[in-house]
Protein backbone atom coordinates (compact mmCIF):
# COMPACT_ATOMS: atom_id res chain seq x y z
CA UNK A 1 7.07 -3.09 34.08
CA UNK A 2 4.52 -1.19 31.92
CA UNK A 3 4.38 -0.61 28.05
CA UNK A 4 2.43 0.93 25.55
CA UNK A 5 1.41 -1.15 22.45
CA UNK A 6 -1.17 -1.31 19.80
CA UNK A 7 -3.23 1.24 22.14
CA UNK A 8 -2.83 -0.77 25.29
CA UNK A 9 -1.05 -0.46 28.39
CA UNK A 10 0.31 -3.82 29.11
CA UNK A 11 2.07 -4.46 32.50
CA UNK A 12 4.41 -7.68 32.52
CA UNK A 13 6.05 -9.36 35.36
CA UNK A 14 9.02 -9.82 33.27
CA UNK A 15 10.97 -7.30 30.58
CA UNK A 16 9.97 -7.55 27.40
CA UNK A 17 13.27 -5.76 25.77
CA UNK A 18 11.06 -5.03 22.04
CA UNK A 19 8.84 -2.33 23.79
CA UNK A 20 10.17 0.85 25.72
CA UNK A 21 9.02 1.09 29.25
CA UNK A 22 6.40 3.76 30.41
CA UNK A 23 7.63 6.73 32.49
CA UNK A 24 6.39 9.18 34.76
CA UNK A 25 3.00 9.54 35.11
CA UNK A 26 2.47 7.07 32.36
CA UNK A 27 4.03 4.32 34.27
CA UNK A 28 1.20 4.46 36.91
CA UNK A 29 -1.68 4.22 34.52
CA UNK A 30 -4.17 1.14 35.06
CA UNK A 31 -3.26 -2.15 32.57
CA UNK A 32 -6.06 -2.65 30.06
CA UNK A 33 -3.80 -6.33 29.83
CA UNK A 34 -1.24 -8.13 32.29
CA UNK A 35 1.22 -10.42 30.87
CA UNK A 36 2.16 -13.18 33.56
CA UNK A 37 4.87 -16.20 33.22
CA UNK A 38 4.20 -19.37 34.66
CA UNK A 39 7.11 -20.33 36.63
CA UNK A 40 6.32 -23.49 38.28
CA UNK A 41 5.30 -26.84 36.62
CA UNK A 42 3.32 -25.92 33.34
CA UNK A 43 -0.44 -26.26 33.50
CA UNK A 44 -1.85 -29.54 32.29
CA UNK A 45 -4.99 -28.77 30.30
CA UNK A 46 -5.94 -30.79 27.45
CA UNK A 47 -9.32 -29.11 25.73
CA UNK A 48 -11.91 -31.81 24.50
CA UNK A 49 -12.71 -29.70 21.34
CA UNK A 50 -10.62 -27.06 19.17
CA UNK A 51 -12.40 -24.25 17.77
CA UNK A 52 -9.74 -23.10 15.75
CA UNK A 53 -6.22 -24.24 13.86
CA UNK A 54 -3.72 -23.09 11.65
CA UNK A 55 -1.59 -24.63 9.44
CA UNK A 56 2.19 -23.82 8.19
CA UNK A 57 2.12 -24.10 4.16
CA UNK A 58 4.18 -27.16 5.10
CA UNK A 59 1.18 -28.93 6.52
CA UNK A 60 2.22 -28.12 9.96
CA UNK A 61 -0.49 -27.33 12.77
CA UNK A 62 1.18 -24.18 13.89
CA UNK A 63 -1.41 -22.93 16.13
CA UNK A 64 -4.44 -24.18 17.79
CA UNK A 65 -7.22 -22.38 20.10
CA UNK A 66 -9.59 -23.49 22.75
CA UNK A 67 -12.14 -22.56 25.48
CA UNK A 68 -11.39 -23.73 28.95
CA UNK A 69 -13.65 -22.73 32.06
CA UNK A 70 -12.11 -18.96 32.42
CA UNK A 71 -11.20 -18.14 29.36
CA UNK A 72 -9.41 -19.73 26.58
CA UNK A 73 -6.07 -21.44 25.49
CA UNK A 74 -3.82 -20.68 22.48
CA UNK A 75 -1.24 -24.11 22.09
CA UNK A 76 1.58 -23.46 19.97
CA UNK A 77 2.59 -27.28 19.91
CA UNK A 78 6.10 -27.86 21.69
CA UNK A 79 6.60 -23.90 21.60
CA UNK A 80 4.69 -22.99 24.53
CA UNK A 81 0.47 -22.53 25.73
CA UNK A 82 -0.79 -18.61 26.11
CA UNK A 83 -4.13 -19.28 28.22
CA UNK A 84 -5.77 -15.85 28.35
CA UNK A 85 -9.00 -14.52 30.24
CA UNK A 86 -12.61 -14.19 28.45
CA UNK A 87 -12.07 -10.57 28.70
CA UNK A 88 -8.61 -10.29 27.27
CA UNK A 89 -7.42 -8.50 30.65
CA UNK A 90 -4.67 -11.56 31.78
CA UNK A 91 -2.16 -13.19 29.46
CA UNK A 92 -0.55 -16.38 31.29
CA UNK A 93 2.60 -17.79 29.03
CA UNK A 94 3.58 -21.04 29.95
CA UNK A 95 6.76 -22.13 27.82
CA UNK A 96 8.39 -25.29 26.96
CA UNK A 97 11.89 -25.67 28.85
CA UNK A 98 13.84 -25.23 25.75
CA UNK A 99 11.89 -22.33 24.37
CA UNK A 100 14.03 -19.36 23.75
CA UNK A 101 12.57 -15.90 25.70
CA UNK A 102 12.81 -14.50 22.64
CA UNK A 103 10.50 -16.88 21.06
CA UNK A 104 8.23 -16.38 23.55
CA UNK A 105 8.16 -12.52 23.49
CA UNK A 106 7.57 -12.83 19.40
CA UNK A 107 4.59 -14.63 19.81
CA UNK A 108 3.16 -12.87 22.99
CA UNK A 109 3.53 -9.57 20.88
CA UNK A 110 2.82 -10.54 17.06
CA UNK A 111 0.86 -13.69 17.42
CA UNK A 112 -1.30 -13.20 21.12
CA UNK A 113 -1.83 -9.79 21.38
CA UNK A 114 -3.19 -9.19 18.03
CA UNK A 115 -5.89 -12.04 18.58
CA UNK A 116 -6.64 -10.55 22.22
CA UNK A 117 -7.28 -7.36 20.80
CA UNK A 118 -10.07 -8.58 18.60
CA UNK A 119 -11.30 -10.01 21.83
CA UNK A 120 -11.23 -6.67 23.72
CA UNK A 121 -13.47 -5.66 20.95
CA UNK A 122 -10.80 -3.56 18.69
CA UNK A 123 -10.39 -4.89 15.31
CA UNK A 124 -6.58 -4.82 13.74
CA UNK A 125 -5.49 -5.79 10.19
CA UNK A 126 -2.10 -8.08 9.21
CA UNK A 127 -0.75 -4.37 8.27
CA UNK A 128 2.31 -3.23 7.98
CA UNK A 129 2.04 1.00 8.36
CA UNK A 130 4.11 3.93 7.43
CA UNK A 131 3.79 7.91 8.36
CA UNK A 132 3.31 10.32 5.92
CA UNK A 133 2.48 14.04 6.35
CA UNK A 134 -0.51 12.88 4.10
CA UNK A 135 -1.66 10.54 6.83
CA UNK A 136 -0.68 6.50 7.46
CA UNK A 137 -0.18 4.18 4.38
CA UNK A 138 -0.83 0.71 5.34
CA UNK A 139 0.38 -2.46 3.51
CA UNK A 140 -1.55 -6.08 3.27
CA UNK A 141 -0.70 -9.24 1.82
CA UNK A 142 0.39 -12.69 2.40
CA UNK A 143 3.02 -13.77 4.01
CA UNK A 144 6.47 -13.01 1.48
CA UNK A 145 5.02 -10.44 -0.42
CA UNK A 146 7.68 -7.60 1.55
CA UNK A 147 5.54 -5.56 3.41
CA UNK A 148 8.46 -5.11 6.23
CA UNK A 149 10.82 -4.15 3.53
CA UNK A 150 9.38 -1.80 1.52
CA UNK A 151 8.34 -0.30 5.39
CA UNK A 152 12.07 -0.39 6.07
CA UNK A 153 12.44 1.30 2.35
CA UNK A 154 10.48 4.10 3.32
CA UNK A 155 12.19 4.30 6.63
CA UNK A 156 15.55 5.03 5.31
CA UNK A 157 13.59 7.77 3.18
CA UNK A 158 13.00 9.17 6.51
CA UNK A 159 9.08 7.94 6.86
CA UNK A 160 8.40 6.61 10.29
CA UNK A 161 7.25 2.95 10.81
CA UNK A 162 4.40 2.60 12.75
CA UNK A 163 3.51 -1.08 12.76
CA UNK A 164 4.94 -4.34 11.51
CA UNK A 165 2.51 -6.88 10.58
CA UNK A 166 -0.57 -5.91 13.24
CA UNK A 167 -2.53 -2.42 12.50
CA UNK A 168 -5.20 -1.28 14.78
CA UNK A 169 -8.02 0.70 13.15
CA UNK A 170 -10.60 2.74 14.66
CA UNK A 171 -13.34 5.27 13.69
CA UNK A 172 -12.94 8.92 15.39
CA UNK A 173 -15.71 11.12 14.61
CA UNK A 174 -16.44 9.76 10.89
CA UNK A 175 -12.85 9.14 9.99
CA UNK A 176 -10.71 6.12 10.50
CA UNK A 177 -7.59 6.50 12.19
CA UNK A 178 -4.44 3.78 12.54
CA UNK A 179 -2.99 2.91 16.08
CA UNK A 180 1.03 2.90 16.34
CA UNK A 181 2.09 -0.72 17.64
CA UNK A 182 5.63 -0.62 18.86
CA UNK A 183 8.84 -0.20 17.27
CA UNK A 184 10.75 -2.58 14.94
CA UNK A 185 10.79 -4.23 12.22
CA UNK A 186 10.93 -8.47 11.14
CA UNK A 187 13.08 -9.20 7.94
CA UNK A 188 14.67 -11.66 5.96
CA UNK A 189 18.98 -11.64 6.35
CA UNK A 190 19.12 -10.34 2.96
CA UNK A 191 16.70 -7.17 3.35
CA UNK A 192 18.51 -6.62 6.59
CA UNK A 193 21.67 -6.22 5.00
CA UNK A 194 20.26 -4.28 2.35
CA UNK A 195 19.17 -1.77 4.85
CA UNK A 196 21.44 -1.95 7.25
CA UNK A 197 22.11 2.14 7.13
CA UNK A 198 18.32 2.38 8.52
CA UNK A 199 19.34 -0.07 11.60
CA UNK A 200 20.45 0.56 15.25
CA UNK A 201 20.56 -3.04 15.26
CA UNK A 202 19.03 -6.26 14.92
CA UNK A 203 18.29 -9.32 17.21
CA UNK A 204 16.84 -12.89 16.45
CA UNK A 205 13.04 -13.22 15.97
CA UNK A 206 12.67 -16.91 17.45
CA UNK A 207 14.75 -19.96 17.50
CA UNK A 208 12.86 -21.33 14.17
CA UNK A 209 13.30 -18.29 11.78
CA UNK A 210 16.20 -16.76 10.66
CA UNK A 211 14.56 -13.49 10.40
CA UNK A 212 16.10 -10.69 12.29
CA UNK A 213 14.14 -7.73 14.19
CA UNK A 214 15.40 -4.62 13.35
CA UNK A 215 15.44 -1.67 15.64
CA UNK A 216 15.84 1.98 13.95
CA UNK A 217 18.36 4.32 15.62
CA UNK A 218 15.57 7.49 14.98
CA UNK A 219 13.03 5.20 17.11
CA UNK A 220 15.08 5.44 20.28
CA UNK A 221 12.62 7.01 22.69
CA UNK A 222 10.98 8.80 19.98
CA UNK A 223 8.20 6.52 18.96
CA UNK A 224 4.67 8.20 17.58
CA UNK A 225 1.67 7.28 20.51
CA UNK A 226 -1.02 8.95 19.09
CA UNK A 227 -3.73 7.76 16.38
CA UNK A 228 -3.35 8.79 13.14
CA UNK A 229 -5.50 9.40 10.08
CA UNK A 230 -5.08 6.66 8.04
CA UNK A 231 -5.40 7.76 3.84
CA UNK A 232 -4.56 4.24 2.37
CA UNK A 233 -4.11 0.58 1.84
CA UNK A 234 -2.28 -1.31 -0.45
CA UNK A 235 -2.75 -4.37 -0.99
CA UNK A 236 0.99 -6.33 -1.86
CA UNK A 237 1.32 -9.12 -4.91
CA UNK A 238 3.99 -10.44 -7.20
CA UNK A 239 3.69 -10.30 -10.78
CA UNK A 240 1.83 -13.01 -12.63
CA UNK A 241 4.00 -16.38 -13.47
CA UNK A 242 3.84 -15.32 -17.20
CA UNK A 243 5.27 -11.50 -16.10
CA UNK A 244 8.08 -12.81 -13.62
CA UNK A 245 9.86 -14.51 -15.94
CA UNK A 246 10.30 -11.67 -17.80
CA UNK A 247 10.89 -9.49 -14.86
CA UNK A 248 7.98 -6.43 -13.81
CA UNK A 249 9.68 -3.62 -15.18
CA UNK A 250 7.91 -0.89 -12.50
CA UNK A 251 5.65 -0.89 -9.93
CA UNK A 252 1.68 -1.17 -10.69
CA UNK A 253 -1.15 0.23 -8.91
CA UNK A 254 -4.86 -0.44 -9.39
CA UNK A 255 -7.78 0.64 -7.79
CA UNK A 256 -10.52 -1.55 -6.32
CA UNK A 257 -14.21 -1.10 -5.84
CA UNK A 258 -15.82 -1.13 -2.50
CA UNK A 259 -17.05 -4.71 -2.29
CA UNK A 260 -13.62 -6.10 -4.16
CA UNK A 261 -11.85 -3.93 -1.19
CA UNK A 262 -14.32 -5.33 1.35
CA UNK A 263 -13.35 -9.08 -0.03
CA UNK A 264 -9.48 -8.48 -0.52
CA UNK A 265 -9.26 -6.97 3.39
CA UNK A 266 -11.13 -9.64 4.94
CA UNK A 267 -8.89 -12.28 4.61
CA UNK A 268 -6.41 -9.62 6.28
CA UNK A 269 -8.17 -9.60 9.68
CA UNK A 270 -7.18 -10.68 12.97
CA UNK A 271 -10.36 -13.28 14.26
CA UNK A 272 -9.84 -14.53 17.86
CA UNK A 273 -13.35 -16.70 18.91
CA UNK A 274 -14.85 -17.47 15.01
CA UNK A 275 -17.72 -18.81 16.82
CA UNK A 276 -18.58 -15.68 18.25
CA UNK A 277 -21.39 -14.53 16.03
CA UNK A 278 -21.17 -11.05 17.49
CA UNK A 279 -17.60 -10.51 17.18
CA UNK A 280 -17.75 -11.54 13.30
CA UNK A 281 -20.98 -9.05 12.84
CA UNK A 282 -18.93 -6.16 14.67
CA UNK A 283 -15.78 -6.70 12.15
CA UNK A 284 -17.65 -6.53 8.71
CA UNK A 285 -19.03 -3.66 10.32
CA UNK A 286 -16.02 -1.87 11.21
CA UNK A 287 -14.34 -2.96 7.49
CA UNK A 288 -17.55 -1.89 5.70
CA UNK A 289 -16.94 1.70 7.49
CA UNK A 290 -13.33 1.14 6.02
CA UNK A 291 -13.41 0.85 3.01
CA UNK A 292 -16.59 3.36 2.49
CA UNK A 293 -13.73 6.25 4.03
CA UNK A 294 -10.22 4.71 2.74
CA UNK A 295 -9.08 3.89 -1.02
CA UNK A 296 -7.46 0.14 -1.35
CA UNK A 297 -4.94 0.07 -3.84
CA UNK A 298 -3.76 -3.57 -5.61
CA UNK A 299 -0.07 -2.86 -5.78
CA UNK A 300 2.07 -5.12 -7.92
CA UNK A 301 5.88 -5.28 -6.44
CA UNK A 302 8.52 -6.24 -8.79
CA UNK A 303 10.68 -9.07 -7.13
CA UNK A 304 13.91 -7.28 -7.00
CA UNK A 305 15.36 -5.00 -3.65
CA UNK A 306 16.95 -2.98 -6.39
CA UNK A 307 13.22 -1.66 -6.88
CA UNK A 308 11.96 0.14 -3.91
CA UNK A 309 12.74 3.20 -4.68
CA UNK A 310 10.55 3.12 -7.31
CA UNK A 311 7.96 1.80 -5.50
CA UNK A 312 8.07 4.16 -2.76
CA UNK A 313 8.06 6.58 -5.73
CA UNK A 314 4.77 5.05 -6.93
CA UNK A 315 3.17 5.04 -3.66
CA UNK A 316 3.69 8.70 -2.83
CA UNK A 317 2.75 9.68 -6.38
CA UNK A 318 -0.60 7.76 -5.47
CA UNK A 319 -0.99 9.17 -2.23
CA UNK A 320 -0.51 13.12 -3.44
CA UNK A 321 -2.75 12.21 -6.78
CA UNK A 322 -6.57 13.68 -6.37
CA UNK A 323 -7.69 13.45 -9.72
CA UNK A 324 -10.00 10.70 -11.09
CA UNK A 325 -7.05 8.78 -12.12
CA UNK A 326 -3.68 7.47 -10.97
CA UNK A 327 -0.90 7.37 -13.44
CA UNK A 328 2.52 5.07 -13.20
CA UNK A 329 5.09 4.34 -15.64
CA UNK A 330 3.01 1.75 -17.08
CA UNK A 331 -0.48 2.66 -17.52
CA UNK A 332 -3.10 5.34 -16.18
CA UNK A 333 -5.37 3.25 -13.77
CA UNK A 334 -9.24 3.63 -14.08
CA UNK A 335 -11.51 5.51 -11.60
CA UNK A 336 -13.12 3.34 -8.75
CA UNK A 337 -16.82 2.20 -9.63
């Protein structure tokens, strides 16, 4: 079957039930990537050096990457080993027996793909993005800071979700546009229920998070394809230990300079092959051109659900404001230098 996602046309030898399938004409065009699953006895490859790990804040090696002969390997330990191609054109996922599918789909879509775009020479941020008729609104921060929910906010304000957690950019003609992923959303159970009137329904993530992915009745065949111009980026953070205890009153925004955007954006980057000296030259290029054509907002969140609206409020009041200055209920925010 054949799918459209993050600007790709992935073909996959089994369903993957979080993307809608191509049709008509669509259906027939040529894979830019083709997911296969190993069916037999899983590959034995053990690489003499890693390149790359990550850790869970637990101290946990979630993630590790290597180069084999053909390509490279991405070991999530006792989850399952993605080994993909040098050029990013052939995905092989070769599970553990007990792995959930669903597990496996997750991390093919929103921990593979991402890094395998940055191989295929596109460069994608850890974004959550919204539609506006003023252009895309894109959300960074670390992981917790409710970029899916304030999305899923938005959505039941009747803004369309384009991405959850991976945000292709791309310059077109001196402006930078924002690439649609697929549809859904990941939350905690408590935003869920908070918004379940925005939900067509929700399904397990993977077998070791209770979030839920949450499918929006409006996105039912009706999910935006087409790059679009992308007017901000807000960058997500709780209020300061000595503020939370008190309790933020109302959202805050704050404007950053170029090289303080450049600095807060980079650690929101996807980064396949870090010893790929060209690949790392080709990304500060493509966020220098970024944040020279888009404003980055810091935007402080008050902890409590029972404030999104006025955060949404905030952020459209930013995005419509073209003065020299953005005013909240707090404070008037100072130009950019």
């Amino acid at each position: 079957m054949r799918y459209r996602v993050y600007g790709l046309t992935l073909s996959s030898d089994v369903p993957v039930h979080e993307l809608v399938p191509l049709a008509g004409a669509e259906s027939e065009a040529e894979s830019d990537v083709r997911v296969c699953f190993w069916s037999g006895r899983k590959k034995s490859f053990t690489p003499s050096r890693w390149f790359m790990s990550w850790t869970l804040p637990t101290g946990e090696l979630w993630l590790q990457c290597a180069k084999d002969g053909c390509g490279y390997l991405l070991r999530f330990p006792e989850i399952a080993d993605f080994f993909v191609d040098a050029e990013g054109r052939e995905i092989i996922c070769a599970p553990e027996p007990e792995t959930p599918m669903e597990t496996i789909r997750h991390l093919l879509l929103d921990q593979v793909l991402p890094l395998v775009l940055n191989l295929k020479g596109r460069e994608a941020l850890h974004a959550t993005a919204i539609l506006t008729p003023l252009g895309v609104c894109a959300f960074v921060g670390p992981t917790g800071a409710g970029k899916s929910t304030l999305a899923a906010s938005f959505l039941r304000a009747g803004y369309a979700v384009l991405s959850d957690d991976c945000l292709v950019v791309e310059s077109i003609d001196g402006r930078i546009f924002a690439t649609p992923a697929y549809p859904g959303l990941r939350l905690w159970p408590d935003s869920v229920e908070a918004l379940r009137d925005v939900a067509g329904g929700s399904q397990p993530v993977a077998h070791y998070t209770s979030k839920q992915r949450l499918i929006a009745e409006r996105y039912h065949g009706d999910f935006p394809s087409d790059p679009r111009p992308l007017a901000r980026i807000y960058s997500l953070s709780r209020p300061p230990d000595a503020e939370a205890g008190a309790g933020l009153a109302n959202p805050r925004i704050e404007r950053l300079s170029h090289r303080d955007s450049f600095m807060e954006l980079i650690q929101f980057t996807f980064r396949f092959d870090i010893t790929n000296r060209e690949m790392l030259l080709r990304q500060f290029g493509v966020l220098e051109r970024l944040v020279s054509n888009v404003p980055v907002r810091r935007l402080q969140v008050p902890d409590a659900l029972s404030s999104l609206p006025a955060v949404c409020e905030a952020v459209l009041a930013d995005l419509n404001n073209r003065g020299d200055s953005v005013v909240d209920n707090n404070y008037t925010v100072p130009p950019s230098i």
